[in-house]
C-alpha atoms as a PDB file:
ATOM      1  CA  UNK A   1      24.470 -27.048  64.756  1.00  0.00           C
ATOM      2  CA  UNK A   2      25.430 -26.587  60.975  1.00  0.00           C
ATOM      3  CA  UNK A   3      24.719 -30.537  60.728  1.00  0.00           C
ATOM      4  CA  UNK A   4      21.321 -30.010  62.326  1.00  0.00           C
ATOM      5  CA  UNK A   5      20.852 -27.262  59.872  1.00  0.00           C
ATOM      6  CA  UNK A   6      21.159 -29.250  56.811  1.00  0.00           C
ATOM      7  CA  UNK A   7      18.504 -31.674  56.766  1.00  0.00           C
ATOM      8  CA  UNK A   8      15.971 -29.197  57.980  1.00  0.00           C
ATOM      9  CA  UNK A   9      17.017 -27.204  54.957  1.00  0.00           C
ATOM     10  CA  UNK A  10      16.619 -29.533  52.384  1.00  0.00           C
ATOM     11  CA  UNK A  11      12.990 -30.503  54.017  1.00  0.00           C
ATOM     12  CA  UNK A  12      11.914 -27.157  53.168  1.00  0.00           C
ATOM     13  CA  UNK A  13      13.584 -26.781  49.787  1.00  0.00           C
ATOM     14  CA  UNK A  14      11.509 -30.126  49.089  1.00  0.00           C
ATOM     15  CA  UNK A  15       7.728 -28.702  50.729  1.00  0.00           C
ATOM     16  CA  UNK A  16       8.578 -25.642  48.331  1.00  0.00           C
ATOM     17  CA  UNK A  17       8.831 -27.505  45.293  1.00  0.00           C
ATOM     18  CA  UNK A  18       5.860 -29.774  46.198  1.00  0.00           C
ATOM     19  CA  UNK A  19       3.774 -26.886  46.280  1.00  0.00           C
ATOM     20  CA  UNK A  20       5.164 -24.531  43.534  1.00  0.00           C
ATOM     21  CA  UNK A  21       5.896 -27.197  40.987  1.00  0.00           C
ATOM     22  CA  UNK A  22       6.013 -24.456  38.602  1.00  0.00           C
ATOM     23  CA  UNK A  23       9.277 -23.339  40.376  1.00  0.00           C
ATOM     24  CA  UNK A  24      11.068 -26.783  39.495  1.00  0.00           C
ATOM     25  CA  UNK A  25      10.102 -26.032  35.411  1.00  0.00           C
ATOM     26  CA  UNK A  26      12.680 -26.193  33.254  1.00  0.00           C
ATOM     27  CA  UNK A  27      12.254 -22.072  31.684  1.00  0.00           C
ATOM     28  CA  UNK A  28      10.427 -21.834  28.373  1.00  0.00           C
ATOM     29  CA  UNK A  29      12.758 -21.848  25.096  1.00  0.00           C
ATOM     30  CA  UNK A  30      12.396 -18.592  23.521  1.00  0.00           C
ATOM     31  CA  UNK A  31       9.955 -18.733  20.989  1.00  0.00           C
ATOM     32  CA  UNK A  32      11.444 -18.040  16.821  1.00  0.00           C
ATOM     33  CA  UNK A  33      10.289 -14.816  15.533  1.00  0.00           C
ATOM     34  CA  UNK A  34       7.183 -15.451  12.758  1.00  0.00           C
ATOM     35  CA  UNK A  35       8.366 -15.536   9.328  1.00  0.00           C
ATOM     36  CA  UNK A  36       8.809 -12.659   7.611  1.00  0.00           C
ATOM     37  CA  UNK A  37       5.885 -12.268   4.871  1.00  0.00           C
ATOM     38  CA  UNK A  38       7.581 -11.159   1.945  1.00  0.00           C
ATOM     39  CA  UNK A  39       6.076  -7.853   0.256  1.00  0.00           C
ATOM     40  CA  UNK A  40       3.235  -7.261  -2.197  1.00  0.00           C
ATOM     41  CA  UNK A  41       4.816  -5.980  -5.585  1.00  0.00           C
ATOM     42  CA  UNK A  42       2.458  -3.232  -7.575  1.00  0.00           C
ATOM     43  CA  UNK A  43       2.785  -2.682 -10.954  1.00  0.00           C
ATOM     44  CA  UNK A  44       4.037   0.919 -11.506  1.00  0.00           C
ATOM     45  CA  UNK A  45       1.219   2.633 -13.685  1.00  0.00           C
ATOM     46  CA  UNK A  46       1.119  -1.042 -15.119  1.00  0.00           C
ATOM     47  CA  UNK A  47       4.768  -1.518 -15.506  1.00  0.00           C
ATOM     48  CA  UNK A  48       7.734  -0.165 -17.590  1.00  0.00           C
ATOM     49  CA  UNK A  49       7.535  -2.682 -20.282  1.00  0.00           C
ATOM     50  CA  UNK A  50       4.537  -1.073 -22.159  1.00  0.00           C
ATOM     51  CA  UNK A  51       3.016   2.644 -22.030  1.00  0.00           C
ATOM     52  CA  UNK A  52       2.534   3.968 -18.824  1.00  0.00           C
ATOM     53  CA  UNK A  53      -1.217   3.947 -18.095  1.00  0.00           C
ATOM     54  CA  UNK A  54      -2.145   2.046 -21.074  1.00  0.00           C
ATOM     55  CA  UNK A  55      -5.207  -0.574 -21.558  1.00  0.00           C
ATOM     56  CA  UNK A  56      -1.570  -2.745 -22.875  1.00  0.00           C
ATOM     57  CA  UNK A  57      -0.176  -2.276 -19.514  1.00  0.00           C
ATOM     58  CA  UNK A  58      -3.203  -3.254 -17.860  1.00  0.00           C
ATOM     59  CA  UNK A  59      -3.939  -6.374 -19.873  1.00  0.00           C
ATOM     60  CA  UNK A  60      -0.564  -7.973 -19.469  1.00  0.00           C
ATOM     61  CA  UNK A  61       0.975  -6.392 -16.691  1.00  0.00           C
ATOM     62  CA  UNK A  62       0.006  -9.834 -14.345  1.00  0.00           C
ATOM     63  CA  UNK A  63       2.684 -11.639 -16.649  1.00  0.00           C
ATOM     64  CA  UNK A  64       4.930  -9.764 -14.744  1.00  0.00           C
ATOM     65  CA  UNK A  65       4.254 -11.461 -11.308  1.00  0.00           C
ATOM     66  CA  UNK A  66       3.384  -8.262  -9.893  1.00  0.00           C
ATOM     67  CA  UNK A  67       0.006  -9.296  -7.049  1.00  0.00           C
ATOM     68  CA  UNK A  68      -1.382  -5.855  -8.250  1.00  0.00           C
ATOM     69  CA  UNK A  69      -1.722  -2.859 -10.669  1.00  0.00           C
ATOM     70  CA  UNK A  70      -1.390   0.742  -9.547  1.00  0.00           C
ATOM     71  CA  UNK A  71      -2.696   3.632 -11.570  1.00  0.00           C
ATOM     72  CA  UNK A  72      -3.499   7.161 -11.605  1.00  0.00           C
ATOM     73  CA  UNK A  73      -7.076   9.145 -12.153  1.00  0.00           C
ATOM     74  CA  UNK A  74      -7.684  12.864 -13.088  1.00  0.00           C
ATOM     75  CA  UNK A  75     -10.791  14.562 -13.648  1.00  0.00           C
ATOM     76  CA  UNK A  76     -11.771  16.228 -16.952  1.00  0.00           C
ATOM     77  CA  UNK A  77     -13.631  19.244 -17.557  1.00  0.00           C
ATOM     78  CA  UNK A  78     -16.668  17.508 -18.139  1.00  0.00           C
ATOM     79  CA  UNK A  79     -16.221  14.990 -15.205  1.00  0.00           C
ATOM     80  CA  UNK A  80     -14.744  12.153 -16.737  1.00  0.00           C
ATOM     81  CA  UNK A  81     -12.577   9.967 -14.569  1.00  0.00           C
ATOM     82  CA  UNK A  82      -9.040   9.505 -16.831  1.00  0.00           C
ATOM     83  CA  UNK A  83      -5.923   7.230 -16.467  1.00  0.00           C
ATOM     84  CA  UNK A  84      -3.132   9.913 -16.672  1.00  0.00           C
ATOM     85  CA  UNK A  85      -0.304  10.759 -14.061  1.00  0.00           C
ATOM     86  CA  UNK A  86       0.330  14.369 -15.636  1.00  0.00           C
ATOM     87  CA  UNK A  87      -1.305  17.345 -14.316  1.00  0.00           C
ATOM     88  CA  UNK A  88      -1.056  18.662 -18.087  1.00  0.00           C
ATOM     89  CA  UNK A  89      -0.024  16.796 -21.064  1.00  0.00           C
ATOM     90  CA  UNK A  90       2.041  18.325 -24.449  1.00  0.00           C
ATOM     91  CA  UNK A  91       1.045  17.992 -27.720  1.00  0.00           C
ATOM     92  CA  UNK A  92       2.954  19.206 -30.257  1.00  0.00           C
ATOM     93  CA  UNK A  93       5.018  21.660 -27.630  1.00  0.00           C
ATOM     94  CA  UNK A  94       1.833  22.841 -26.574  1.00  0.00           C
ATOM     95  CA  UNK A  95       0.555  22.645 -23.072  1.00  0.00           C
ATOM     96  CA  UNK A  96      -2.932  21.201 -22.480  1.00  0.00           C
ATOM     97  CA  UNK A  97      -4.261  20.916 -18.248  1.00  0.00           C
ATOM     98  CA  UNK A  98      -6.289  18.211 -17.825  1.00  0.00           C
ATOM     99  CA  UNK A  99      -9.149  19.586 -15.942  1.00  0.00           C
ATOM    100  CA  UNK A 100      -9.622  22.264 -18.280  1.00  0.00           C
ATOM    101  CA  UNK A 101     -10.559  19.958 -21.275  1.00  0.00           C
ATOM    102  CA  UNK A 102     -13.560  17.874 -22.201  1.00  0.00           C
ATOM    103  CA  UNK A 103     -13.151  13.797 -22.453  1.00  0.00           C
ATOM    104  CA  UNK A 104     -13.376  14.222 -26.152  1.00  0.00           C
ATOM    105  CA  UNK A 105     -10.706  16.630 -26.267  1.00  0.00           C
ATOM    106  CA  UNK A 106      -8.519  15.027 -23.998  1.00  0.00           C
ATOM    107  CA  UNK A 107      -9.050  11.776 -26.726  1.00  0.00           C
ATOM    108  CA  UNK A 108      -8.265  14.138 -29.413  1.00  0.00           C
ATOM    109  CA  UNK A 109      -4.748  15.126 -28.066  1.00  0.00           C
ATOM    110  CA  UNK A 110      -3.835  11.421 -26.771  1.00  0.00           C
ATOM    111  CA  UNK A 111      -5.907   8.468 -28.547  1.00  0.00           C
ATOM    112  CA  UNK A 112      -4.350   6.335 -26.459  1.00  0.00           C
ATOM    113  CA  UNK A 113      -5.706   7.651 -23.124  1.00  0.00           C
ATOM    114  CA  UNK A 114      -7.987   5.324 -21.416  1.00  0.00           C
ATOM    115  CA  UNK A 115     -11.157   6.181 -18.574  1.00  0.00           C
ATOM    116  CA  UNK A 116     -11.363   4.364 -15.260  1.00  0.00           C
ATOM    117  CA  UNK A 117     -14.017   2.265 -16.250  1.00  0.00           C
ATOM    118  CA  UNK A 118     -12.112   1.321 -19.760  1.00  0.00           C
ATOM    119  CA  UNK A 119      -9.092   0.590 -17.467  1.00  0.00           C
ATOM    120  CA  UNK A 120     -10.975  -1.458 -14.777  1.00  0.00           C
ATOM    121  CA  UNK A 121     -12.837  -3.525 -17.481  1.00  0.00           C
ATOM    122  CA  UNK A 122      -9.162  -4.779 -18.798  1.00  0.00           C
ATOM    123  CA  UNK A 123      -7.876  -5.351 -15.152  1.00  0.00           C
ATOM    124  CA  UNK A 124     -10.784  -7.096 -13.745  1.00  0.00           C
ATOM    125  CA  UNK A 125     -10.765 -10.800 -15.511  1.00  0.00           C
ATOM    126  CA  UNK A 126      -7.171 -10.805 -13.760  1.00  0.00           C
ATOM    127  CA  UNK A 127      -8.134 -11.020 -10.167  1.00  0.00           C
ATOM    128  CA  UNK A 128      -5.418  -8.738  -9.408  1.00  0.00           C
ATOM    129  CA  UNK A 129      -5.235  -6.469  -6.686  1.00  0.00           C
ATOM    130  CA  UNK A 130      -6.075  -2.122  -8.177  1.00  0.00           C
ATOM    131  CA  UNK A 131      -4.410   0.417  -6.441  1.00  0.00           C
ATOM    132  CA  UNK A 132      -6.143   3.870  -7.597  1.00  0.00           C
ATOM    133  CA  UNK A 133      -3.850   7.128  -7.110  1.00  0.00           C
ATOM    134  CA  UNK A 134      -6.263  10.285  -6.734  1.00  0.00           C
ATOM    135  CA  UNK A 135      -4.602  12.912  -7.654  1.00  0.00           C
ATOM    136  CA  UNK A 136      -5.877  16.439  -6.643  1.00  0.00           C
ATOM    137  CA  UNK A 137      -8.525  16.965  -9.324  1.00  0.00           C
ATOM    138  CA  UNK A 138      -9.787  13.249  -9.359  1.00  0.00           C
ATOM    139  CA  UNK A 139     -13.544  12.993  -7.751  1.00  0.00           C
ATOM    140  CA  UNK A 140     -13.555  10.251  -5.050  1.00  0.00           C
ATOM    141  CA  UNK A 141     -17.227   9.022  -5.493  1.00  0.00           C
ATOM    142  CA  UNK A 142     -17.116   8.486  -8.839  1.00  0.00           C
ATOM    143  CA  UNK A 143     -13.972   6.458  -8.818  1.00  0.00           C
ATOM    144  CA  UNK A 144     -15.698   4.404  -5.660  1.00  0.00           C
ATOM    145  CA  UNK A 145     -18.725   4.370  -7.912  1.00  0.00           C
ATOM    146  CA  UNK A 146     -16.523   2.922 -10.870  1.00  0.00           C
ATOM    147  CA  UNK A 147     -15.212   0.509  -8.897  1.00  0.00           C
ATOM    148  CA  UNK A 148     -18.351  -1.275  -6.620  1.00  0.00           C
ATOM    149  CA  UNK A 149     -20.573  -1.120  -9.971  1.00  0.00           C
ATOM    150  CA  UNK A 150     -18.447  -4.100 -11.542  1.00  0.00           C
ATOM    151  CA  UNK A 151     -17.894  -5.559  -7.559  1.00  0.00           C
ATOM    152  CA  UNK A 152     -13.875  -5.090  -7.345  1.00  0.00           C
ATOM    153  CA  UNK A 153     -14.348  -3.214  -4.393  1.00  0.00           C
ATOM    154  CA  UNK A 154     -12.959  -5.574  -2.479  1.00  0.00           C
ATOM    155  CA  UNK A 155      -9.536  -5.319  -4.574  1.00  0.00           C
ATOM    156  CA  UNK A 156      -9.388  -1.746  -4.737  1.00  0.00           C
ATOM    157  CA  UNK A 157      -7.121   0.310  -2.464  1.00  0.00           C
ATOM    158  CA  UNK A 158      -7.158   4.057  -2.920  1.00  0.00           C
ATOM    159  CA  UNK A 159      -5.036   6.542  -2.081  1.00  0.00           C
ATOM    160  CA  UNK A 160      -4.390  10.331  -2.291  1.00  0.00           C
ATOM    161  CA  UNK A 161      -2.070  12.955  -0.991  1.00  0.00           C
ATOM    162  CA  UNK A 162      -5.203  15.056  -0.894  1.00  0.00           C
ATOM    163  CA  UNK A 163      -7.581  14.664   1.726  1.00  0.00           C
ATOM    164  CA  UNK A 164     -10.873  15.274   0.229  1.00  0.00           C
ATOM    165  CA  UNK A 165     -10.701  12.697  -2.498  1.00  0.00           C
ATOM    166  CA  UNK A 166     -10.550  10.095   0.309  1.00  0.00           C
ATOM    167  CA  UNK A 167     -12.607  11.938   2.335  1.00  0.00           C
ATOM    168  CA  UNK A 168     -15.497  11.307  -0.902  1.00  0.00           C
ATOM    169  CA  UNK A 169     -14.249   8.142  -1.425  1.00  0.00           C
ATOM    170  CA  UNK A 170     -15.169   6.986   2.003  1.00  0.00           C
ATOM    171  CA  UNK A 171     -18.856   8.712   2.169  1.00  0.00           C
ATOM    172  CA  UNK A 172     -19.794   6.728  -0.912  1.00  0.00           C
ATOM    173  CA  UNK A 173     -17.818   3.246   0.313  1.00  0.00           C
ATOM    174  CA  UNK A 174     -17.783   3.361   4.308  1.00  0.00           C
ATOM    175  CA  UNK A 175     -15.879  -0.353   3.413  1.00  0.00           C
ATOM    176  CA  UNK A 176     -12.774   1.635   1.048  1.00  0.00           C
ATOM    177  CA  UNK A 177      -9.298   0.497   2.153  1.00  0.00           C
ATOM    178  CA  UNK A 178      -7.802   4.259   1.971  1.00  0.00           C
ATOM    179  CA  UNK A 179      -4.346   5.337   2.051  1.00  0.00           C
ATOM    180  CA  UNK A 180      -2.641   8.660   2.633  1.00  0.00           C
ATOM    181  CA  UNK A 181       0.712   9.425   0.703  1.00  0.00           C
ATOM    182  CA  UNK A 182       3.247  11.424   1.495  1.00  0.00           C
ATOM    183  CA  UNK A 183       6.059  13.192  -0.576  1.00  0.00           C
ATOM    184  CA  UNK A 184       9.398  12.195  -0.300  1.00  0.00           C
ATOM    185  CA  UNK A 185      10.145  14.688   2.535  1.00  0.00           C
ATOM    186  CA  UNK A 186       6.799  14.219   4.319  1.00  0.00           C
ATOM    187  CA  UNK A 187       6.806  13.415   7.843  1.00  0.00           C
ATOM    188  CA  UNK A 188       4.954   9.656   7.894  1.00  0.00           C
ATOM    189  CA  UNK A 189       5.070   9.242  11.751  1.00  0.00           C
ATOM    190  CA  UNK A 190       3.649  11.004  14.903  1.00  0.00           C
ATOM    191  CA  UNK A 191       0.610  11.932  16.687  1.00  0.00           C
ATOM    192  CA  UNK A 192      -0.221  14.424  13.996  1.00  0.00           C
ATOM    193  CA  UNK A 193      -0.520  11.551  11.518  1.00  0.00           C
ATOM    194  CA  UNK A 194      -1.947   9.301  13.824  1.00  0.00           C
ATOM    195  CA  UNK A 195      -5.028  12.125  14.022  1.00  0.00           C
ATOM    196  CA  UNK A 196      -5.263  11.947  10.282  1.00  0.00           C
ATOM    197  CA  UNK A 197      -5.226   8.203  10.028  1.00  0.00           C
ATOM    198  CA  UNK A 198      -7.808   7.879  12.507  1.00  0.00           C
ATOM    199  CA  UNK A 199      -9.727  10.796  11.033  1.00  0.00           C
ATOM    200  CA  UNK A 200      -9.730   9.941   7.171  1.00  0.00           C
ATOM    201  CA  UNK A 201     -10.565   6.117   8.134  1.00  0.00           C
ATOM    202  CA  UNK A 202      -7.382   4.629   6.421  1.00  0.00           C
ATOM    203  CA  UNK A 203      -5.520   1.194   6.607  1.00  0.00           C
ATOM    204  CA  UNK A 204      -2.272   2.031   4.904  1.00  0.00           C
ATOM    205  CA  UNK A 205       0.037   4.631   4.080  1.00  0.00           C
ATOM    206  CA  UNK A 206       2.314   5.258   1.224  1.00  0.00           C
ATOM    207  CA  UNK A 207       5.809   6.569   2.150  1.00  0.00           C
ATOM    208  CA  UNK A 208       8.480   7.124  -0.048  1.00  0.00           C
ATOM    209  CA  UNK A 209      11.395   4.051  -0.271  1.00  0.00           C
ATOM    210  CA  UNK A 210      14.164   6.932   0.958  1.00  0.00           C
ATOM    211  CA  UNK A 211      11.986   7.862   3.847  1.00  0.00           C
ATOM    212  CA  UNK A 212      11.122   3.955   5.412  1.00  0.00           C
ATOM    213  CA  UNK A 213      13.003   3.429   8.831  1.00  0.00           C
ATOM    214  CA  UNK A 214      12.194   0.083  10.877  1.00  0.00           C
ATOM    215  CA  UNK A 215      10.553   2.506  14.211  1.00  0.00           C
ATOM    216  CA  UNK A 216       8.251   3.864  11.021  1.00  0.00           C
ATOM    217  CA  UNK A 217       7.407   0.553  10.307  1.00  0.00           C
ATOM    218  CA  UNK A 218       6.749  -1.013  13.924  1.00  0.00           C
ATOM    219  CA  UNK A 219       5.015   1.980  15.075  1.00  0.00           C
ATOM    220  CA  UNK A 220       1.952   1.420  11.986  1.00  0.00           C
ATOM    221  CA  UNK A 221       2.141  -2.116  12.325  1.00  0.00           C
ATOM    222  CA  UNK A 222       1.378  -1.770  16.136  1.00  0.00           C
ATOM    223  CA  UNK A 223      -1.925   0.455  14.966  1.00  0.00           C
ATOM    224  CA  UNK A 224      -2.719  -2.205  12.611  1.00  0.00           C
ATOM    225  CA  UNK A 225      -1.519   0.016   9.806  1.00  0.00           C
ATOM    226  CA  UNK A 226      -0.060  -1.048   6.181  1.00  0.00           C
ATOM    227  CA  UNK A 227       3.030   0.808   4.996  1.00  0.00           C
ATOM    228  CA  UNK A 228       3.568   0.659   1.452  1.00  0.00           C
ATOM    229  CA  UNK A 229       6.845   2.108  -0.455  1.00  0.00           C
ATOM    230  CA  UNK A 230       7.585   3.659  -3.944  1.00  0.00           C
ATOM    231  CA  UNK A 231       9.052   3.575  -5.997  1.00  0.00           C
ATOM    232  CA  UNK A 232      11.305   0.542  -6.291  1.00  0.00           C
ATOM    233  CA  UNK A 233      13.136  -0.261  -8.598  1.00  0.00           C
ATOM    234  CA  UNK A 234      16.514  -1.506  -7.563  1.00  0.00           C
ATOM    235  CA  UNK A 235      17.100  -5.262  -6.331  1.00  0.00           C
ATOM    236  CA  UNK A 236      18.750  -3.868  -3.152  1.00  0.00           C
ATOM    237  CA  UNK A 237      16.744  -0.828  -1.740  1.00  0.00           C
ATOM    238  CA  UNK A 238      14.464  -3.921  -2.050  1.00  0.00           C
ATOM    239  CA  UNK A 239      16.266  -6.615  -0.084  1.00  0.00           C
ATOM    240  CA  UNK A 240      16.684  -4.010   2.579  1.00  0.00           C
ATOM    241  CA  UNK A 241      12.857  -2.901   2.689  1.00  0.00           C
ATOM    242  CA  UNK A 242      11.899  -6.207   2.846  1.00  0.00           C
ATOM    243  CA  UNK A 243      13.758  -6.593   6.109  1.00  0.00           C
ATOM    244  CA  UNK A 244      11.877  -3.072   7.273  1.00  0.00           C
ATOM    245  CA  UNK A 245       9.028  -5.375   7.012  1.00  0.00           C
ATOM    246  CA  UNK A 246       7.265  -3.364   4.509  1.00  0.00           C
ATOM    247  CA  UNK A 247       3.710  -4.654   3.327  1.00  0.00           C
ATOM    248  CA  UNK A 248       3.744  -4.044  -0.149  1.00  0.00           C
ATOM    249  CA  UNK A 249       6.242  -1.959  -3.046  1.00  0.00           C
ATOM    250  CA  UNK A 250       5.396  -0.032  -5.968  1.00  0.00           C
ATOM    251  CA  UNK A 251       7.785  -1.047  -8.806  1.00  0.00           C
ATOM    252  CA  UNK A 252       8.220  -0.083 -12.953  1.00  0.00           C
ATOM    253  CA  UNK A 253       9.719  -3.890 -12.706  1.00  0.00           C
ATOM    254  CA  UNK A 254       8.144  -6.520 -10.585  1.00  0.00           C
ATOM    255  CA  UNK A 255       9.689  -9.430 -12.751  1.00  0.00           C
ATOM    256  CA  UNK A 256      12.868  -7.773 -11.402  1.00  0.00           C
ATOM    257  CA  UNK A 257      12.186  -7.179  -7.765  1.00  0.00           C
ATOM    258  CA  UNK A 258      10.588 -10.344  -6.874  1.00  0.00           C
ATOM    259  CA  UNK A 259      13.834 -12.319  -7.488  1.00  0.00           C
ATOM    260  CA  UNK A 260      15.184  -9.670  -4.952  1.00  0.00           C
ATOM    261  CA  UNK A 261      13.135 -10.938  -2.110  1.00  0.00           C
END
């Protein structure tokens, strides 16, 4: 019986394979993960190497290497759009805010203060990427305004930790790449964020180096979302966020960090 058995066995192992050849395929090698892209480096209010915020910076930061410039805008009292980080600047040990003085004023107390538009004329012949940081008293259409009346809109990227700046940003450029940034504690993941991403229109966020984690990473990549880091400035917190897959680092040394990666 078992001999009997044998033959009749082997016909149908044969009729099976005839008719599922897919069955007799060798399996598929598993396919090499892509390359990893290595990350944009921004130039840290144009870079350590010359005055923070400075038409210098600006004008030579691309010797650098870095693929784009990030600076910072404030609002005067008279509505001029300025290139300065502080919320208040000293002069002499005297405290001046910002939004409380005129554009002349604010030239009076530092000469070397540049507007947007003075900034974005010395950035534009380099074809680099801008970054624009709106802080909370910056005005959103007139930076968007600053930007699409010389046609870099397509390398500007702004982003706030503020909401309405974008918000402005957004009604005068429905095109704006936005991002939202978060302090160094700030929670950069969730469905809360998700609501605000979807909400304020934005394609990247801007998380603190000490606060990336690969599940951050995957889980704004998966929503088609950019995460970009600051600050960086050492050649291993770099190595490692490269490997997080981060798109893109702000750094007062891109020279630096690009040999890192």
């Amino acid at each position: 019986m078992k001999h009997r058995l044998k033959p009749v066995l082997a016909l149908l192992l044969l009729l099976a394979l005839a008719l599922c050849p897919a069955a007799a395929a060798k399996p598929k090698a598993t396919e090499a993960p892509e390359e990893q892209k290595k990350a944009r480096l921004i130039a840290h209010r144009g870079g350590a190497r010359w005055p923070e915020n400075s038409l210098e910076a600006f004008e030579k930061f691309p010797s650098t290497g870095a693929d784009a410039v990030e600076l910072d805008v404030r609002s005067t009292k008279d509505g001029a759009q300025v290139v300065l980080h502080d919320e208040d600047i000293t002069v002499k040990g005297e405290a001046y805010v910002v939004a409380e003085q005129t554009l002349t004023e604010i030239r009076a107390l530092v000469p070397k203060m540049c507007t947007l538009d003075e900034a974005l004329d010395v950035i534009a012949p380099s074809g680099k990427d801008i970054y624009l940081h709106l802080k909370e008293t910056a005005d959103g259409e007139k930076c968007a305004r600053a930007v699409m009346d010389p046609g870099l809109q397509s390398r500007a990227f702004y982003f706030s930790r503020t909401e309405p700046q974008l918000e402005q940003v957004y009604a005068a450029d429905p095109e704006a790449k936005l991002g939202l940034s978060f302090k160094k504690e700030g929670k950069a993941i969730g469905k809360s964020v998700e609501k605000k991403v979807k909400k304020l229109h934005l394609s990247f966020l801007v998380v603190h180096k000490d606060s990336v984690y690969t599940k951050l990473v995957k889980y704004w990549h998966k929503r088609e979302i950019e995460v970009v880091t600051w600050t960086v400035n050492d050649r291993m917190d770099a190595k490692w966020l490269g490997k997080k897959g981060v798109d893109a680092m702000i750094t007062d040394d891109p020279g630096k960090i690009k040999g890192a990666l």
